[in-house]
PDB file of N, CA and C in Angstrom:
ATOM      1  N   UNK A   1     -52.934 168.561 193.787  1.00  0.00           N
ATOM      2  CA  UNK A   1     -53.745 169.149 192.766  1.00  0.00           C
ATOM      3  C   UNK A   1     -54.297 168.045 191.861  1.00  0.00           C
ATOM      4  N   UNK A   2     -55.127 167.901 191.690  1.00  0.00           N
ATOM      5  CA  UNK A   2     -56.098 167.390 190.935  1.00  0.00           C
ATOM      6  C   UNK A   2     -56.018 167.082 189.477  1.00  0.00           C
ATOM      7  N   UNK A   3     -55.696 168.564 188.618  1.00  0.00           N
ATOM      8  CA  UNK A   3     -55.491 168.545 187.433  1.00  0.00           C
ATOM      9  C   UNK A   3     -54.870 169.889 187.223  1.00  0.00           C
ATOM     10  N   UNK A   4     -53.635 169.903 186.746  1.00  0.00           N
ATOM     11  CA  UNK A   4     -52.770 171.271 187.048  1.00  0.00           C
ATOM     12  C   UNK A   4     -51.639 171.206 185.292  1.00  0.00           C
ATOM     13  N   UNK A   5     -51.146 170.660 185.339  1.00  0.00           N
ATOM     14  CA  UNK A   5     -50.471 170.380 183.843  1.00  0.00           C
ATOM     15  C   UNK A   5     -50.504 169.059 182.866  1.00  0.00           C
ATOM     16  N   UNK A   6     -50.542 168.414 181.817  1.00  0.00           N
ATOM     17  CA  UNK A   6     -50.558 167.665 181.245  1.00  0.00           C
ATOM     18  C   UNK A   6     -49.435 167.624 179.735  1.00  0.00           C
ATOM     19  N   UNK A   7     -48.786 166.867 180.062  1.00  0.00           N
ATOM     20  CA  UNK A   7     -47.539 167.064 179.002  1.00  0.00           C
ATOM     21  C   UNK A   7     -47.590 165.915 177.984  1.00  0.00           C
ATOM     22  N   UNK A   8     -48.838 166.433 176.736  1.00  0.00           N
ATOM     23  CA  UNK A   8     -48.805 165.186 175.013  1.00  0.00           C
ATOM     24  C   UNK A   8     -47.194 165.245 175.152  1.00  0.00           C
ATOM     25  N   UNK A   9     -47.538 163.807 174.328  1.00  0.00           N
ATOM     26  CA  UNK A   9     -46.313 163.715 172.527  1.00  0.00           C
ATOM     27  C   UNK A   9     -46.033 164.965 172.328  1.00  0.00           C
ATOM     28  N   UNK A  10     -44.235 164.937 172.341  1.00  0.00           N
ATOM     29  CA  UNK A  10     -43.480 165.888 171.793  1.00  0.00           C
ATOM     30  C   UNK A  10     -43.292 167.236 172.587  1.00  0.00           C
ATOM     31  N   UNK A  11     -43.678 166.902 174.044  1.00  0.00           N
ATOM     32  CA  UNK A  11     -43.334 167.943 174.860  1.00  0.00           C
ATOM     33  C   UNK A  11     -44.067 168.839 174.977  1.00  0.00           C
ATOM     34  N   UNK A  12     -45.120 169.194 174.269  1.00  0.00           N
ATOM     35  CA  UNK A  12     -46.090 170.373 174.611  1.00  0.00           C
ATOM     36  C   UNK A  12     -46.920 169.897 175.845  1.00  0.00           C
ATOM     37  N   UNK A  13     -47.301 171.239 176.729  1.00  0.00           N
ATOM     38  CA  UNK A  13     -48.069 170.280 177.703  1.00  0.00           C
ATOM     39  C   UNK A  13     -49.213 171.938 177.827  1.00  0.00           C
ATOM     40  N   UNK A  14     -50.510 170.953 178.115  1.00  0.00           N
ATOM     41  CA  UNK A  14     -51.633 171.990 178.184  1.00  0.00           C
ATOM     42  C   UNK A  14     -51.577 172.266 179.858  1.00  0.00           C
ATOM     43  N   UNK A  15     -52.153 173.532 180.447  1.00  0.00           N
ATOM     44  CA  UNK A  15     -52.052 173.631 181.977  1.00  0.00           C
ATOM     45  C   UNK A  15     -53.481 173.882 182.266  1.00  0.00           C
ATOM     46  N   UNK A  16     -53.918 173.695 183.075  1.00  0.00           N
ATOM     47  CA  UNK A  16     -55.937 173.718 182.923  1.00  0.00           C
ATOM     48  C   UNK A  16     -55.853 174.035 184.557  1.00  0.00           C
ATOM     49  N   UNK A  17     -57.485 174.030 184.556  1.00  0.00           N
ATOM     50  CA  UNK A  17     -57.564 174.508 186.211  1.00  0.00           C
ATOM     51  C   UNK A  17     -57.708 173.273 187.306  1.00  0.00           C
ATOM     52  N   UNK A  18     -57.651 174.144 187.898  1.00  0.00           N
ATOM     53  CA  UNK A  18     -57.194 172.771 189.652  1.00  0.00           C
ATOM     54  C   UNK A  18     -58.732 173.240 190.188  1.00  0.00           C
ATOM     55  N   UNK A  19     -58.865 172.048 190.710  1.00  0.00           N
ATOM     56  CA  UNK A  19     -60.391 171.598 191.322  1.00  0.00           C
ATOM     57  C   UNK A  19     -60.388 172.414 192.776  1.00  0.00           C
ATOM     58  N   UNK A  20     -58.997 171.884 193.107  1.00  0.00           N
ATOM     59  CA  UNK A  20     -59.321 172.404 194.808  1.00  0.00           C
ATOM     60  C   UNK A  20     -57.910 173.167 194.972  1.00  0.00           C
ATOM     61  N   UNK A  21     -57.745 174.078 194.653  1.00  0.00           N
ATOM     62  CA  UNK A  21     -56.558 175.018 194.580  1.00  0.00           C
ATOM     63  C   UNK A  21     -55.689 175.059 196.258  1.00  0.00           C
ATOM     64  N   UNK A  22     -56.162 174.535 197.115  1.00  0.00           N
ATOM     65  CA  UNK A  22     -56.325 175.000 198.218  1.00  0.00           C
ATOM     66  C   UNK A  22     -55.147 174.050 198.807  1.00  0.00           C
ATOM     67  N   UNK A  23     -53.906 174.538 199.403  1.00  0.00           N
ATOM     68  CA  UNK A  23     -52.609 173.482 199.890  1.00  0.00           C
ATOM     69  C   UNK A  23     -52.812 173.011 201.584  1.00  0.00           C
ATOM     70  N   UNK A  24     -53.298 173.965 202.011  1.00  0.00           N
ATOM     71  CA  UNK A  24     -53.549 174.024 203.612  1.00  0.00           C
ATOM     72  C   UNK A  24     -54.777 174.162 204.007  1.00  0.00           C
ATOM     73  N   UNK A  25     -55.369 174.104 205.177  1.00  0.00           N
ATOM     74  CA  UNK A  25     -56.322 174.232 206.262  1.00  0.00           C
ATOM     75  C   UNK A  25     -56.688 175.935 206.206  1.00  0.00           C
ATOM     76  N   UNK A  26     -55.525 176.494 206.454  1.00  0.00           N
ATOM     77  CA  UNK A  26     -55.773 178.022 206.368  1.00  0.00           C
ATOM     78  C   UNK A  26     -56.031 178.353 205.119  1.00  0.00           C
ATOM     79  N   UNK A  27     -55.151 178.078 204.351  1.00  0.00           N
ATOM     80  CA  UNK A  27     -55.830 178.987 202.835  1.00  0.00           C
ATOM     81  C   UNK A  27     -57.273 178.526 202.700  1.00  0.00           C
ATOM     82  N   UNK A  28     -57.836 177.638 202.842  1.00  0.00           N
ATOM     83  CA  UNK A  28     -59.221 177.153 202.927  1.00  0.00           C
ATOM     84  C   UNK A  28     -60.117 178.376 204.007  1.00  0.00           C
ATOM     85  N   UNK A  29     -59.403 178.583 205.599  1.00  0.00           N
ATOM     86  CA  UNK A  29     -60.159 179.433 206.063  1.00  0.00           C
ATOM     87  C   UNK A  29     -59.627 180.978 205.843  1.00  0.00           C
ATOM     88  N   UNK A  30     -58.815 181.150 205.167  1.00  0.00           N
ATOM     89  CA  UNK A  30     -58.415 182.096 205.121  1.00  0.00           C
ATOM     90  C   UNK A  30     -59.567 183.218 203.362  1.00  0.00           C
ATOM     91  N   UNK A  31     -59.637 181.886 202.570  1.00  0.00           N
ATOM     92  CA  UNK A  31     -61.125 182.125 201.162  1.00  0.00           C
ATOM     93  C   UNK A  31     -62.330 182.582 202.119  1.00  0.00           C
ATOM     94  N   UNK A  32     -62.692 181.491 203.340  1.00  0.00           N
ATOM     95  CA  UNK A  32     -64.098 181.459 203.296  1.00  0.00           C
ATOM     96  C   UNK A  32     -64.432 183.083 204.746  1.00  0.00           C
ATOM     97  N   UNK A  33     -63.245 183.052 205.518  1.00  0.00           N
ATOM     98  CA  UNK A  33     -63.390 183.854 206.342  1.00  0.00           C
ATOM     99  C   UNK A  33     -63.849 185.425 206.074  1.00  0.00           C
ATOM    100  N   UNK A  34     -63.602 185.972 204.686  1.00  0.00           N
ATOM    101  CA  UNK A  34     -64.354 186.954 204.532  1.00  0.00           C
ATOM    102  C   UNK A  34     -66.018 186.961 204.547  1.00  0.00           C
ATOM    103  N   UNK A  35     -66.163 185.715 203.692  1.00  0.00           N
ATOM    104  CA  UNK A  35     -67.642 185.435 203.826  1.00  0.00           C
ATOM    105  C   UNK A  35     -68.644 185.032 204.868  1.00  0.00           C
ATOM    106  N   UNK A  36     -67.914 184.127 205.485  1.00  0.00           N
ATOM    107  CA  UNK A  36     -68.377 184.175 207.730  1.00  0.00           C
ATOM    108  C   UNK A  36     -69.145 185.598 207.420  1.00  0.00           C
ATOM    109  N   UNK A  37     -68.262 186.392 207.586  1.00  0.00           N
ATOM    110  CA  UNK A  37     -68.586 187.523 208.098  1.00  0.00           C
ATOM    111  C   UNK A  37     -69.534 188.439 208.001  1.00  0.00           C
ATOM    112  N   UNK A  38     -69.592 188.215 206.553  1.00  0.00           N
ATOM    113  CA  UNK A  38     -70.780 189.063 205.710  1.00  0.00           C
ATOM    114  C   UNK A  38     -72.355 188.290 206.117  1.00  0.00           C
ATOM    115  N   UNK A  39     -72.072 186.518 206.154  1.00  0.00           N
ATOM    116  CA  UNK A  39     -73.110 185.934 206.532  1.00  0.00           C
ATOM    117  C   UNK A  39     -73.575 186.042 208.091  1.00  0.00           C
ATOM    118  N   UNK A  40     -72.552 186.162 208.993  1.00  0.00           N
ATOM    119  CA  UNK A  40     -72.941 186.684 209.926  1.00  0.00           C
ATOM    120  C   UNK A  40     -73.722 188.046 210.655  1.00  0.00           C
ATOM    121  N   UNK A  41     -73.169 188.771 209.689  1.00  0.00           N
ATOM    122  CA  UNK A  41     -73.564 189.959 210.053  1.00  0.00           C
ATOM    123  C   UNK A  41     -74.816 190.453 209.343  1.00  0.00           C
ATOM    124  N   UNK A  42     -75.422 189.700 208.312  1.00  0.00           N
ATOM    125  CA  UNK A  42     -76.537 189.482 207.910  1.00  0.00           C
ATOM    126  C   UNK A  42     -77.617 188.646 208.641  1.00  0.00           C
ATOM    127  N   UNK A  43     -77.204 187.542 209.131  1.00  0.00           N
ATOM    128  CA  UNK A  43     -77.882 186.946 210.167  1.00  0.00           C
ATOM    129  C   UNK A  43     -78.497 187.851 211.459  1.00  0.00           C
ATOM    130  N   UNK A  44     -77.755 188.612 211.809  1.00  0.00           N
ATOM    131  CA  UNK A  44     -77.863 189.394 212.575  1.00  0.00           C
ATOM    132  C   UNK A  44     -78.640 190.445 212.460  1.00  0.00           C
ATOM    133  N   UNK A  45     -78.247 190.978 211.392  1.00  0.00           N
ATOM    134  CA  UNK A  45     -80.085 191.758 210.676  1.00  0.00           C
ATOM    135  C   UNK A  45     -81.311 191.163 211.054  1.00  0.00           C
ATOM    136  N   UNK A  46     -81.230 190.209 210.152  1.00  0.00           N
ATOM    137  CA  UNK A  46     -82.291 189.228 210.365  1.00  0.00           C
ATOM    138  C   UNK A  46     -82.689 188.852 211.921  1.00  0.00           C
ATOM    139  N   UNK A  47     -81.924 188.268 212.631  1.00  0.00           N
ATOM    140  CA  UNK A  47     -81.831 188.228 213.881  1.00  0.00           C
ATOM    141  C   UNK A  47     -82.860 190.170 214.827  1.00  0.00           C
ATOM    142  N   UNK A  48     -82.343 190.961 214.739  1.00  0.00           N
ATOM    143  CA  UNK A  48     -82.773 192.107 215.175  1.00  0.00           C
ATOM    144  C   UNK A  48     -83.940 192.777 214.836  1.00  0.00           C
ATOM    145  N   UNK A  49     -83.840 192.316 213.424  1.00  0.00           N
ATOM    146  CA  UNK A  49     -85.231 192.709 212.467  1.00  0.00           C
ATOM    147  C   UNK A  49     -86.669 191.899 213.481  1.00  0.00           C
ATOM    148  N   UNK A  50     -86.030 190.364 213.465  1.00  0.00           N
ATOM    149  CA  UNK A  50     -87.329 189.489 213.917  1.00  0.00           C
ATOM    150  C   UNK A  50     -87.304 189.844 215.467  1.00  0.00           C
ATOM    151  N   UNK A  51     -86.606 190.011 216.070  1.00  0.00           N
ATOM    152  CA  UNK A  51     -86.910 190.065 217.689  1.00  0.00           C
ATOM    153  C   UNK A  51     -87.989 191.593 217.365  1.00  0.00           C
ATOM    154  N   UNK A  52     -87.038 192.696 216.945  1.00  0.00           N
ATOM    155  CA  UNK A  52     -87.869 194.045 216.933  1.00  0.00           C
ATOM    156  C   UNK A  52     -89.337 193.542 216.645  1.00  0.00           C
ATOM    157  N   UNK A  53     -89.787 193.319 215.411  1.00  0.00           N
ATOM    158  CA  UNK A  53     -90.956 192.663 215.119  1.00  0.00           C
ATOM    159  C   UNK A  53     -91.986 191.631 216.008  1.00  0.00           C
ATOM    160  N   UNK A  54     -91.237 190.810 216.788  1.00  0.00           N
ATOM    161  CA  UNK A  54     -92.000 190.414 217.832  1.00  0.00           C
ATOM    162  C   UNK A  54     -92.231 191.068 218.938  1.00  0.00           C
ATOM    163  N   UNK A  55     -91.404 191.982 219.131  1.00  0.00           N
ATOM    164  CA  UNK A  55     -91.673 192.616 220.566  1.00  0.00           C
ATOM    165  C   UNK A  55     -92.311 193.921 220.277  1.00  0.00           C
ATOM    166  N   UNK A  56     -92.765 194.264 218.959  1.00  0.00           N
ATOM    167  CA  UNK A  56     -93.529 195.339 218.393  1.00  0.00           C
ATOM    168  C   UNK A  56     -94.766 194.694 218.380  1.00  0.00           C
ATOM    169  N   UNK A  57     -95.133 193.139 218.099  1.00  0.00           N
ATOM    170  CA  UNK A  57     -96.177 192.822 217.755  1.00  0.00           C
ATOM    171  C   UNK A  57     -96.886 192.053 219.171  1.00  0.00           C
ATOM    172  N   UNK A  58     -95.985 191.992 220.711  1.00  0.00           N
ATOM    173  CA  UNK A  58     -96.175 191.555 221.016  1.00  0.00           C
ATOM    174  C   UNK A  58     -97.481 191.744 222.143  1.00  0.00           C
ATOM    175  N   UNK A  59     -97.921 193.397 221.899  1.00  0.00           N
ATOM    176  CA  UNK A  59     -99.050 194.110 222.086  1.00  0.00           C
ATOM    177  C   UNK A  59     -99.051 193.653 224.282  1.00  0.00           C
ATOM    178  N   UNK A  60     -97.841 193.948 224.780  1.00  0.00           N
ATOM    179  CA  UNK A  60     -97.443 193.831 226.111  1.00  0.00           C
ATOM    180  C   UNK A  60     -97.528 192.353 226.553  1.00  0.00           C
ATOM    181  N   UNK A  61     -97.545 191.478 226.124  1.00  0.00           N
ATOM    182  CA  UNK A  61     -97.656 189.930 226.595  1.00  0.00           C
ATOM    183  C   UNK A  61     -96.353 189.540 227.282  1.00  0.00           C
ATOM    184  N   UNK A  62     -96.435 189.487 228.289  1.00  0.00           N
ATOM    185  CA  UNK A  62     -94.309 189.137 228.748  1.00  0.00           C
ATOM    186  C   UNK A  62     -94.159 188.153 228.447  1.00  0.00           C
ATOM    187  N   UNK A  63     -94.940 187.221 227.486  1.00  0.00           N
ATOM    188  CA  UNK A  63     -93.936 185.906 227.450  1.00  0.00           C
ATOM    189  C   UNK A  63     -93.219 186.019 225.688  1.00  0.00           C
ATOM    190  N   UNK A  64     -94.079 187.135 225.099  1.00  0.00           N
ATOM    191  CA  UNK A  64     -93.408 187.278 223.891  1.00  0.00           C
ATOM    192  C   UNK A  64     -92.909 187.957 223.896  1.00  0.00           C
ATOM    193  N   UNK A  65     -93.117 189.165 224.221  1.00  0.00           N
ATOM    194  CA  UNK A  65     -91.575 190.183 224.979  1.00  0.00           C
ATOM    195  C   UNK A  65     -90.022 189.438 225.275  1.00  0.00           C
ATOM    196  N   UNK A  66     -90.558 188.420 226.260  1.00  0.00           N
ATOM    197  CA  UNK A  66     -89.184 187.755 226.846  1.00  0.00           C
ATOM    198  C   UNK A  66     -88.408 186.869 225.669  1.00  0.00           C
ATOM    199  N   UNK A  67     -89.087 186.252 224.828  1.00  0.00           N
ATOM    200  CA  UNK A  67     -88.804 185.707 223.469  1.00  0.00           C
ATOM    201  C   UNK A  67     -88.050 186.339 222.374  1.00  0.00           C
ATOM    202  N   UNK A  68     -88.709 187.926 222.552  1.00  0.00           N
ATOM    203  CA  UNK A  68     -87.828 188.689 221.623  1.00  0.00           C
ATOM    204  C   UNK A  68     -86.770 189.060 222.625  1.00  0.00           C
ATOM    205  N   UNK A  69     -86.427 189.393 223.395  1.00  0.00           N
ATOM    206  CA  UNK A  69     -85.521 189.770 224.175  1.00  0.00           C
ATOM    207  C   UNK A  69     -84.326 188.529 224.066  1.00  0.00           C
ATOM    208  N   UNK A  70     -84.991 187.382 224.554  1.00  0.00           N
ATOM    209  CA  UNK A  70     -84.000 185.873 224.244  1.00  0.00           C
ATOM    210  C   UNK A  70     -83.655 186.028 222.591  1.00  0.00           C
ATOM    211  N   UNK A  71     -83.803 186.008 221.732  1.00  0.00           N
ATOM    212  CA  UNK A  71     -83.642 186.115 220.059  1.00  0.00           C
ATOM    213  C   UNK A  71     -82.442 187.293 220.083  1.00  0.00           C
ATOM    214  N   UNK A  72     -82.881 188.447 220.682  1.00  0.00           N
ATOM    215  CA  UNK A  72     -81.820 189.580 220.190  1.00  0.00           C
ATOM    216  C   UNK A  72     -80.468 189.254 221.491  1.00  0.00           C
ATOM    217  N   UNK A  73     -80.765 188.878 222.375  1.00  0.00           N
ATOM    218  CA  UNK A  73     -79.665 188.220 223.098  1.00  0.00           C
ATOM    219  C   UNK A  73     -78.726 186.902 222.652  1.00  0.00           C
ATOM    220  N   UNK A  74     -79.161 186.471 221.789  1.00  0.00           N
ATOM    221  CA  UNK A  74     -78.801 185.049 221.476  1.00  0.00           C
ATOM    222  C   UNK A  74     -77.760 185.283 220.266  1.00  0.00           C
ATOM    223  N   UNK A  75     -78.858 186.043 219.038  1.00  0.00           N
ATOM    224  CA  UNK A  75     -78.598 186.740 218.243  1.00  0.00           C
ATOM    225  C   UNK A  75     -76.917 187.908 218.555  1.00  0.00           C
ATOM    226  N   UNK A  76     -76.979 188.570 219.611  1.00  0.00           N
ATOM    227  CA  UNK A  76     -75.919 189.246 219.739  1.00  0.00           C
ATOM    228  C   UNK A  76     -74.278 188.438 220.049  1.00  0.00           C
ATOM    229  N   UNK A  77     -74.454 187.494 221.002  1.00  0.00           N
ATOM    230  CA  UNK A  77     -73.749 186.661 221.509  1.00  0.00           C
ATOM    231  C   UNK A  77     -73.248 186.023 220.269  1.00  0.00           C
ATOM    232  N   UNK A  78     -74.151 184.992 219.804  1.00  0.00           N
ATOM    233  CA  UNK A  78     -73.226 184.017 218.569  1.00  0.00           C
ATOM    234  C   UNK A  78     -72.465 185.210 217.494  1.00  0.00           C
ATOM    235  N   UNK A  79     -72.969 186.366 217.156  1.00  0.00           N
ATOM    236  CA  UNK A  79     -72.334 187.570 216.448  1.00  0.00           C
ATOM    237  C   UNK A  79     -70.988 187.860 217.055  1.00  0.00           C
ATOM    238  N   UNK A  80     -70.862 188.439 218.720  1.00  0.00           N
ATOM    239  CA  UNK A  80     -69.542 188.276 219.484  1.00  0.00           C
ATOM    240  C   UNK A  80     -68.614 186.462 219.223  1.00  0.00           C
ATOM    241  N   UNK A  81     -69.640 185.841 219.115  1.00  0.00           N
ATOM    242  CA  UNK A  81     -68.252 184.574 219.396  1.00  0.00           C
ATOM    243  C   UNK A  81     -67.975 184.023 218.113  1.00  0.00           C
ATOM    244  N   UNK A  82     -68.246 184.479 217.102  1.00  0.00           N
ATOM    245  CA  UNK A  82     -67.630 184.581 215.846  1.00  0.00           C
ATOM    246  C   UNK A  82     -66.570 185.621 215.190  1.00  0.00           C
ATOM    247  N   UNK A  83     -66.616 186.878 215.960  1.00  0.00           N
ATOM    248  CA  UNK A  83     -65.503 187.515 215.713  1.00  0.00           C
ATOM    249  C   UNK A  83     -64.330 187.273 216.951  1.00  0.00           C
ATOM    250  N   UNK A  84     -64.991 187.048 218.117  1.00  0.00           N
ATOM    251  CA  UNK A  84     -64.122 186.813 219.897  1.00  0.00           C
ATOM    252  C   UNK A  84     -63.352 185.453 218.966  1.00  0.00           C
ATOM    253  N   UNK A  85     -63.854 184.762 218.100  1.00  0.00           N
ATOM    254  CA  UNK A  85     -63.115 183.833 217.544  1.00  0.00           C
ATOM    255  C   UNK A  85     -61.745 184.159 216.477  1.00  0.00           C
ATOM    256  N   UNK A  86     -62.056 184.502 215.876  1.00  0.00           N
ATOM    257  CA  UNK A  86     -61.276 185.243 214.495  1.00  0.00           C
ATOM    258  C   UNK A  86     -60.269 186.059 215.716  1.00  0.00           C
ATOM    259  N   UNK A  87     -60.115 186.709 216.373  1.00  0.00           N
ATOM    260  CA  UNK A  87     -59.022 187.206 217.599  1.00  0.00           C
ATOM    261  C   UNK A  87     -58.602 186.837 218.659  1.00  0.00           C
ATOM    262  N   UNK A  88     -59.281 185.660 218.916  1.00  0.00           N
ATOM    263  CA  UNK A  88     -58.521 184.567 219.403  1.00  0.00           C
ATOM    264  C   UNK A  88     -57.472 183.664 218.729  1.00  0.00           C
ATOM    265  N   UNK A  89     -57.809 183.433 217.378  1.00  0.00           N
ATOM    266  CA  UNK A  89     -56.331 182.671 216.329  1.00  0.00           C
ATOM    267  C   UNK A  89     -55.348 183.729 216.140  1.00  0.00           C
ATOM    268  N   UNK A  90     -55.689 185.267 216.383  1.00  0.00           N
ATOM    269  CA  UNK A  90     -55.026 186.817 215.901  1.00  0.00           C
ATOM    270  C   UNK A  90     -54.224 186.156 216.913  1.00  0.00           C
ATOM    271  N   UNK A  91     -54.471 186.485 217.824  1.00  0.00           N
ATOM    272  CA  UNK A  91     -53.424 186.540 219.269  1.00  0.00           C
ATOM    273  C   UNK A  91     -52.661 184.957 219.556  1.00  0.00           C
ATOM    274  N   UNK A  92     -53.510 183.426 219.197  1.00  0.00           N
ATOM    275  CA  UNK A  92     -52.408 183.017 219.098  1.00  0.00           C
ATOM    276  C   UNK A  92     -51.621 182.644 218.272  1.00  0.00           C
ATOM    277  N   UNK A  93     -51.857 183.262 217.158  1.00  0.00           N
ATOM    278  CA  UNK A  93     -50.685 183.074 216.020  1.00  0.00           C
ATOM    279  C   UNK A  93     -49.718 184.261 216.507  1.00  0.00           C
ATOM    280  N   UNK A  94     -49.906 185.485 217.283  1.00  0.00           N
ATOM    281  CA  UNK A  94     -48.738 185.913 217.564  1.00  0.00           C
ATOM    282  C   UNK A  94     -47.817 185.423 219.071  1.00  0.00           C
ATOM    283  N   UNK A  95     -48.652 184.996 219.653  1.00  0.00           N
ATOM    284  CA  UNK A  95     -47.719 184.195 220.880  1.00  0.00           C
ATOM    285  C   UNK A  95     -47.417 183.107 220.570  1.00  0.00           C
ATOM    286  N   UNK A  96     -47.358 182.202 219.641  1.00  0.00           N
ATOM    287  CA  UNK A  96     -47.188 181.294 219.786  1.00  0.00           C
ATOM    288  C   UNK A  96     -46.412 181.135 218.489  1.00  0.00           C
ATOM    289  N   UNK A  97     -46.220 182.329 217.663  1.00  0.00           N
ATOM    290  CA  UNK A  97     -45.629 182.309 216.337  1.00  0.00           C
ATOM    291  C   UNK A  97     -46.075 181.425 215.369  1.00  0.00           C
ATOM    292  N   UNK A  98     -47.215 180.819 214.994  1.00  0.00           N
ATOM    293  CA  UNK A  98     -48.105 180.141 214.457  1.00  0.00           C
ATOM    294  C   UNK A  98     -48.418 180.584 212.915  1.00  0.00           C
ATOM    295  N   UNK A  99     -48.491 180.095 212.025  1.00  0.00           N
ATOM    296  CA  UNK A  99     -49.099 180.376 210.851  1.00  0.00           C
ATOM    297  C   UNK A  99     -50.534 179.518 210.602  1.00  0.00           C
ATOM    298  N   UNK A 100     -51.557 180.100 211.357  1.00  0.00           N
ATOM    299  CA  UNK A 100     -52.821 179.357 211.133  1.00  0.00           C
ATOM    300  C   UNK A 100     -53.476 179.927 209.941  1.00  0.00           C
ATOM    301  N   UNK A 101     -54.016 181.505 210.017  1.00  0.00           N
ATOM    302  CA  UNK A 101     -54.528 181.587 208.971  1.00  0.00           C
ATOM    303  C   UNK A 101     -54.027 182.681 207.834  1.00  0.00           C
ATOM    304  N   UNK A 102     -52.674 181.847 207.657  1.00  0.00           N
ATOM    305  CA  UNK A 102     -51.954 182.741 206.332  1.00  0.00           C
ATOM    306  C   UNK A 102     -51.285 181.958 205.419  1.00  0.00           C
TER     307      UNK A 102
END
């Protein structure tokens, strides 16, 4: 910790805040991992929004068709291997009795 207690003359000591509160690797992913999620799954809006939009605008052209099709495919996948991730540490912190992210 950074800056956590400070003890003046005569024993009083002031306690203030810590810069990086954070003791481990996990408590670090264990803060940010709610937020992954929300950013991901916003991406993914975004992601679906723009393919829909190109392949609405793409007035039958197959090469922009195939573009939006690649976007909402791409788009779906990195969405799966960000949570296929998060249950992959699930499962081996229980086989392996692991404390990764707790």
């Amino acid at each position: 910790m950074i800056f956590q207690t400070i003890t003046l003359p005569g024993g009083n000591t002031i306690t203030g805040p810590t810069l990086f509160p954070f003791t481990t690797v996990g408590d670090i992913f264990n803060k940010a991992l709610p937020s992954v999620f929300i950013i991901a799954g916003l991406i993914l809006l975004f992601v679906i929004i723009g393919a829909g939009f190109t392949m609405f605008t793409s007035a039958g052209n197959p090469e922009k068709t195939k573009k939006a099709s690649q976007q909402l495919t791409f788009g779906i996948i990195g969405f799966i291997v960000i949570f296929a991730s998060y249950w992959i540490i699930q499962l081996l912190e229980k086989i392996f009795g692991l404390s990764i992210l707790k």
